[in-house]
N, C-alpha and C. Protein backbone atom coordinates (compact mmCIF):
# COMPACT_ATOMS: atom_id res chain seq x y z
N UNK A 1 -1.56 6.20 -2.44
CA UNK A 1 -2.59 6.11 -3.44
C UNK A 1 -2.09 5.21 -4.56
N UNK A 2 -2.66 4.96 -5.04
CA UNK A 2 -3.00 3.24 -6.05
C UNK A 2 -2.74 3.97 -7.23
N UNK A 3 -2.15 3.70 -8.43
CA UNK A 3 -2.55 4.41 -9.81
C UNK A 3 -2.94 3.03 -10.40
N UNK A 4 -4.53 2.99 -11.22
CA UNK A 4 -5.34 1.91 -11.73
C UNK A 4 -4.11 1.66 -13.29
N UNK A 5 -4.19 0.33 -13.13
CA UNK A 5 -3.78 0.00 -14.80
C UNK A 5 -4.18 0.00 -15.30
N UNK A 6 -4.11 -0.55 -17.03
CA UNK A 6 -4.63 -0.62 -18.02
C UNK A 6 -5.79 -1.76 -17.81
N UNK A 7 -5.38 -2.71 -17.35
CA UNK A 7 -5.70 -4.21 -17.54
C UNK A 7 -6.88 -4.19 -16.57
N UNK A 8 -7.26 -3.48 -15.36
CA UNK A 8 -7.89 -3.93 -13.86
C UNK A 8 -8.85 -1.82 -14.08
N UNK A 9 -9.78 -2.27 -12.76
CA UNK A 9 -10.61 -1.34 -12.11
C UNK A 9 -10.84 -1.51 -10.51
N UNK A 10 -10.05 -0.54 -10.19
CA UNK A 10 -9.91 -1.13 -8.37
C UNK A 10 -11.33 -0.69 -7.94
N UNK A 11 -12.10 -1.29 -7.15
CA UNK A 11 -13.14 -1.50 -6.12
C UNK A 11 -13.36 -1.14 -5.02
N UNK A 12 -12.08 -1.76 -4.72
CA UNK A 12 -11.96 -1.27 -2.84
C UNK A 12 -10.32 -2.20 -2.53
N UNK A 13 -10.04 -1.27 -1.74
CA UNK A 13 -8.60 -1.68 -1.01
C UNK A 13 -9.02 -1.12 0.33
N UNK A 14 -8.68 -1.97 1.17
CA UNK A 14 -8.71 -2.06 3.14
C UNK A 14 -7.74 -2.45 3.56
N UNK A 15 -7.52 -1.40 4.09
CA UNK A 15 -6.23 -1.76 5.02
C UNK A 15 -6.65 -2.61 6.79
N UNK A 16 -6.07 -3.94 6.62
CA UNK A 16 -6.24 -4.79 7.62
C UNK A 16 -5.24 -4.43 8.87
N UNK A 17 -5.46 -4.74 10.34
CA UNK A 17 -4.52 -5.40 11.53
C UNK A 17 -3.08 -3.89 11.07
N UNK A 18 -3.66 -2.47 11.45
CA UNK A 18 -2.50 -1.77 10.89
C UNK A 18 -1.70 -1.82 12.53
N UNK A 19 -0.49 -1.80 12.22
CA UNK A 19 0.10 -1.40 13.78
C UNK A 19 1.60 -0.49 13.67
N UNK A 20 0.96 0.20 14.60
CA UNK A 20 1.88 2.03 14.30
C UNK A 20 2.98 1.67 15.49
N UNK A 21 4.00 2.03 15.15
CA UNK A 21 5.09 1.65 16.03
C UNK A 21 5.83 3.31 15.70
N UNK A 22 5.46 4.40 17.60
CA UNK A 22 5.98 5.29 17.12
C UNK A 22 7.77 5.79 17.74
N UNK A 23 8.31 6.30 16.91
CA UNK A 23 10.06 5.96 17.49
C UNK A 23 10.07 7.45 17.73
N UNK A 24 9.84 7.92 18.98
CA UNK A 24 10.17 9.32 19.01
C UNK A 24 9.51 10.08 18.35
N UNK A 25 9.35 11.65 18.62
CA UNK A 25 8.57 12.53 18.10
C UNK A 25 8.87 12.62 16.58
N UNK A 26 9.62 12.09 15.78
CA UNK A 26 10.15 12.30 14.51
C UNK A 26 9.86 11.16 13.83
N UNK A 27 9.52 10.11 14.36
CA UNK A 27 9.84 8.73 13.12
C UNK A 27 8.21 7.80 13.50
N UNK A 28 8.42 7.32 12.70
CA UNK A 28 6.74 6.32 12.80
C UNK A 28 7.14 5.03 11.90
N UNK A 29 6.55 4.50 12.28
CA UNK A 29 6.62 2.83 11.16
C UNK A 29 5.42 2.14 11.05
N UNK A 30 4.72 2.14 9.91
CA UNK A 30 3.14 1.31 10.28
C UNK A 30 3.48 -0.07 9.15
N UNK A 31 2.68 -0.94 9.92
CA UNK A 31 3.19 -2.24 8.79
C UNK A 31 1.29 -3.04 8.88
N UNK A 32 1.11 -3.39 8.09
CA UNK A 32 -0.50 -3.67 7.39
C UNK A 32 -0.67 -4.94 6.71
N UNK A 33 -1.55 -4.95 6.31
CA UNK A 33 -1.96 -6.15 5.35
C UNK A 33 -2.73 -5.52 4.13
N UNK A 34 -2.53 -4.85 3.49
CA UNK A 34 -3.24 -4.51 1.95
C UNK A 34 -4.15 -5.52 1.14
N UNK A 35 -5.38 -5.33 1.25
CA UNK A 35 -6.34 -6.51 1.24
C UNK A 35 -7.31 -5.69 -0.32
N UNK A 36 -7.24 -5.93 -1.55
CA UNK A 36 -7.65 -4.87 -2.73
C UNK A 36 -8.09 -6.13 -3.56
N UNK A 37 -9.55 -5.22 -3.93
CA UNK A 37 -10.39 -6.29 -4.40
C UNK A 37 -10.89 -5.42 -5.70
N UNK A 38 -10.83 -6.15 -6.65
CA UNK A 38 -10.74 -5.35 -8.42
C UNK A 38 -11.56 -6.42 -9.18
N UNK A 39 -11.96 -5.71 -10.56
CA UNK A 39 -12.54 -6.38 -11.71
C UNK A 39 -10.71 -6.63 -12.05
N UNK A 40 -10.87 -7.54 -13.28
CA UNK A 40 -9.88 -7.87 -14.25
C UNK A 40 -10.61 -7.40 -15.49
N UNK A 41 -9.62 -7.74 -16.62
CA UNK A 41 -9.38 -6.79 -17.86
C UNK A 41 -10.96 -8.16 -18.22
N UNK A 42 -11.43 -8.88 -17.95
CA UNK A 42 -11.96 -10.33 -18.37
C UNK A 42 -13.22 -9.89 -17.65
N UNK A 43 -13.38 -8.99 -16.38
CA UNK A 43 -14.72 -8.82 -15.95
C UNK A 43 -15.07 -9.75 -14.85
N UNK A 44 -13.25 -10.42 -14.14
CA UNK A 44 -13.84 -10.98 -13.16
C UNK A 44 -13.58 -10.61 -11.62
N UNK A 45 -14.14 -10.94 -10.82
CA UNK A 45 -13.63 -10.03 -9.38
C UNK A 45 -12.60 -11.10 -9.03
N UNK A 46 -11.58 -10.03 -8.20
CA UNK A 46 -10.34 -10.64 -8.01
C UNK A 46 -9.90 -9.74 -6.47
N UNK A 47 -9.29 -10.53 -6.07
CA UNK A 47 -8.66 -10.22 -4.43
C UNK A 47 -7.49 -10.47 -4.63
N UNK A 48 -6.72 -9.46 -3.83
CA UNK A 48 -5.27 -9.64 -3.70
C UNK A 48 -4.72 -9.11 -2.51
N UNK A 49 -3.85 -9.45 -1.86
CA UNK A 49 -3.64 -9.12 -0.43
C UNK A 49 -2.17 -9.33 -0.75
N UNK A 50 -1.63 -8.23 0.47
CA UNK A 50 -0.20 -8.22 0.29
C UNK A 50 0.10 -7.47 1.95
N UNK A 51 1.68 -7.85 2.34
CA UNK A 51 1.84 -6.87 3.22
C UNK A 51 2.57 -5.70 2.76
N UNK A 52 2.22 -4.88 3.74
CA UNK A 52 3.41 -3.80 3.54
C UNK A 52 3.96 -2.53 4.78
N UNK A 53 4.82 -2.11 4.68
CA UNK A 53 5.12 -1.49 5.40
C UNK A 53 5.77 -0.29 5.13
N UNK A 54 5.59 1.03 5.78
CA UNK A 54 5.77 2.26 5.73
C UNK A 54 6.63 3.01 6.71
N UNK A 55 7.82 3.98 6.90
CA UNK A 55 8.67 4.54 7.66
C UNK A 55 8.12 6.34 7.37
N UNK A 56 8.02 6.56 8.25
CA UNK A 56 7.15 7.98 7.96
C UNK A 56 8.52 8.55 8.97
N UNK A 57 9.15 9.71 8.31
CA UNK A 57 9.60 10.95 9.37
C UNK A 57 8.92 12.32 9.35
N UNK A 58 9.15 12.55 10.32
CA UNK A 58 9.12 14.47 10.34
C UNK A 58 9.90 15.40 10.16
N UNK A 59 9.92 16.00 9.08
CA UNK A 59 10.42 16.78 8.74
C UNK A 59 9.85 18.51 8.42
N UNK A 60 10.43 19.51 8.90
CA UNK A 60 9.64 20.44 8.80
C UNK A 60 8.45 20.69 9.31
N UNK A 61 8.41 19.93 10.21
CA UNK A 61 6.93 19.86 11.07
C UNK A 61 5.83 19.32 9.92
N UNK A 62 6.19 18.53 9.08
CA UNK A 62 5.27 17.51 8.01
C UNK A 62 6.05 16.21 7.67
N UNK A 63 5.13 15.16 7.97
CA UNK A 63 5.12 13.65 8.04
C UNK A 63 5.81 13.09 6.53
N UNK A 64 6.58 12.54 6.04
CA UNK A 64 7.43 12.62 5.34
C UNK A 64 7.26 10.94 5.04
N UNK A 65 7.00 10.28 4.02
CA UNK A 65 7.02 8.91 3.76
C UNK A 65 8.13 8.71 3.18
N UNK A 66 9.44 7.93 3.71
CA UNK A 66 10.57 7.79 3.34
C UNK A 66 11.05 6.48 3.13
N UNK A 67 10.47 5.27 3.56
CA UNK A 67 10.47 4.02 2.58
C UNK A 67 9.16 3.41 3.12
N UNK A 68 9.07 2.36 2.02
CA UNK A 68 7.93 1.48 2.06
C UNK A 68 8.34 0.07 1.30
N UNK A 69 7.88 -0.78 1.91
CA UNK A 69 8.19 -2.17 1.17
C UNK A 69 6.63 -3.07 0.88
N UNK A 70 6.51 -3.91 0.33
CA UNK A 70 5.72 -4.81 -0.06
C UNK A 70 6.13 -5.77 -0.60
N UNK A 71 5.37 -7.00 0.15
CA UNK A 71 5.43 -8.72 0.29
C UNK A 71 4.29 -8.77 -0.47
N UNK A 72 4.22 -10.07 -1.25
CA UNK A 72 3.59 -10.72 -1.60
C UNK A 72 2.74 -10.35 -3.04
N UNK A 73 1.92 -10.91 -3.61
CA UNK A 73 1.05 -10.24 -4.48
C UNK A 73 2.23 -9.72 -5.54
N UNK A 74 2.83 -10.37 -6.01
CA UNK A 74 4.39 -9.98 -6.99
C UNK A 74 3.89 -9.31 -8.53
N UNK A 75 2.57 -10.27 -8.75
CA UNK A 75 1.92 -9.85 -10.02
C UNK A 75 0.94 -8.63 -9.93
N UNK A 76 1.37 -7.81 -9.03
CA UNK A 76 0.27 -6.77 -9.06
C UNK A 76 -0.51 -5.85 -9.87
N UNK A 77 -1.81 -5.84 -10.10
CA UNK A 77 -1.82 -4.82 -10.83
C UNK A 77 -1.86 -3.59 -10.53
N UNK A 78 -1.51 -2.97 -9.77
CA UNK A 78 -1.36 -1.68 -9.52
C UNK A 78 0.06 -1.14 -9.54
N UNK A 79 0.48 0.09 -9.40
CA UNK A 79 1.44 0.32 -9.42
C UNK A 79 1.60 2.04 -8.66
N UNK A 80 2.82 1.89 -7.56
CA UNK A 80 2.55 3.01 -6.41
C UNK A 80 3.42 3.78 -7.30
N UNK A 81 3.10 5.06 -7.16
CA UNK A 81 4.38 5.70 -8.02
C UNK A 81 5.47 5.71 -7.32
N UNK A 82 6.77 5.89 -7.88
CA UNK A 82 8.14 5.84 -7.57
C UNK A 82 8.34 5.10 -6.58
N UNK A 83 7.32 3.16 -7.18
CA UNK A 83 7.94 2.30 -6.42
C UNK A 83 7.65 0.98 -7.26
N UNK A 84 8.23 0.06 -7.28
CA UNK A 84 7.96 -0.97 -8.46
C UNK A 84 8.49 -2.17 -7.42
């Protein structure tokens, strides 16, 4: 989940071309294209696309998101918690 900034009002974010790569009953890896389309602080519509990718384990018999990275889109306005 997205936390909105000060500056922007998110619209819509779609996740593009996702592909789940699963490693055994315990581990998962999905890698995407993050495609998020927002007003700016100015009132204008804006697109931004980025990749990214996710390592999910199991733990406790619950799916566990244990890293994630993101390409591109450096000036983002959003911000994932406890990830910059």
């Amino acid at each position: 989940m997205y936390v909105l900034g000060k500056n922007c009002k998110a619209l819509n974010t779609t996740i593009l071309n996702p592909h789940v790569h699963l490693l055994g009953d315990d581990a998962a890896c999905i890698a995407y294209v993050r495609l998020t389309q927002y007003m700016d602080k100015q009132g204008q519509a804006r697109t931004q696309q980025s990749e990214e990718t996710r390592v999910w384990h199991k733990r406790d018999n619950k799916w566990q998101n244990v890293h994630f990275h993101r390409s591109g889109a450096s000036s983002s306005p959003f911000t994932f918690p406890g990830h910059k």
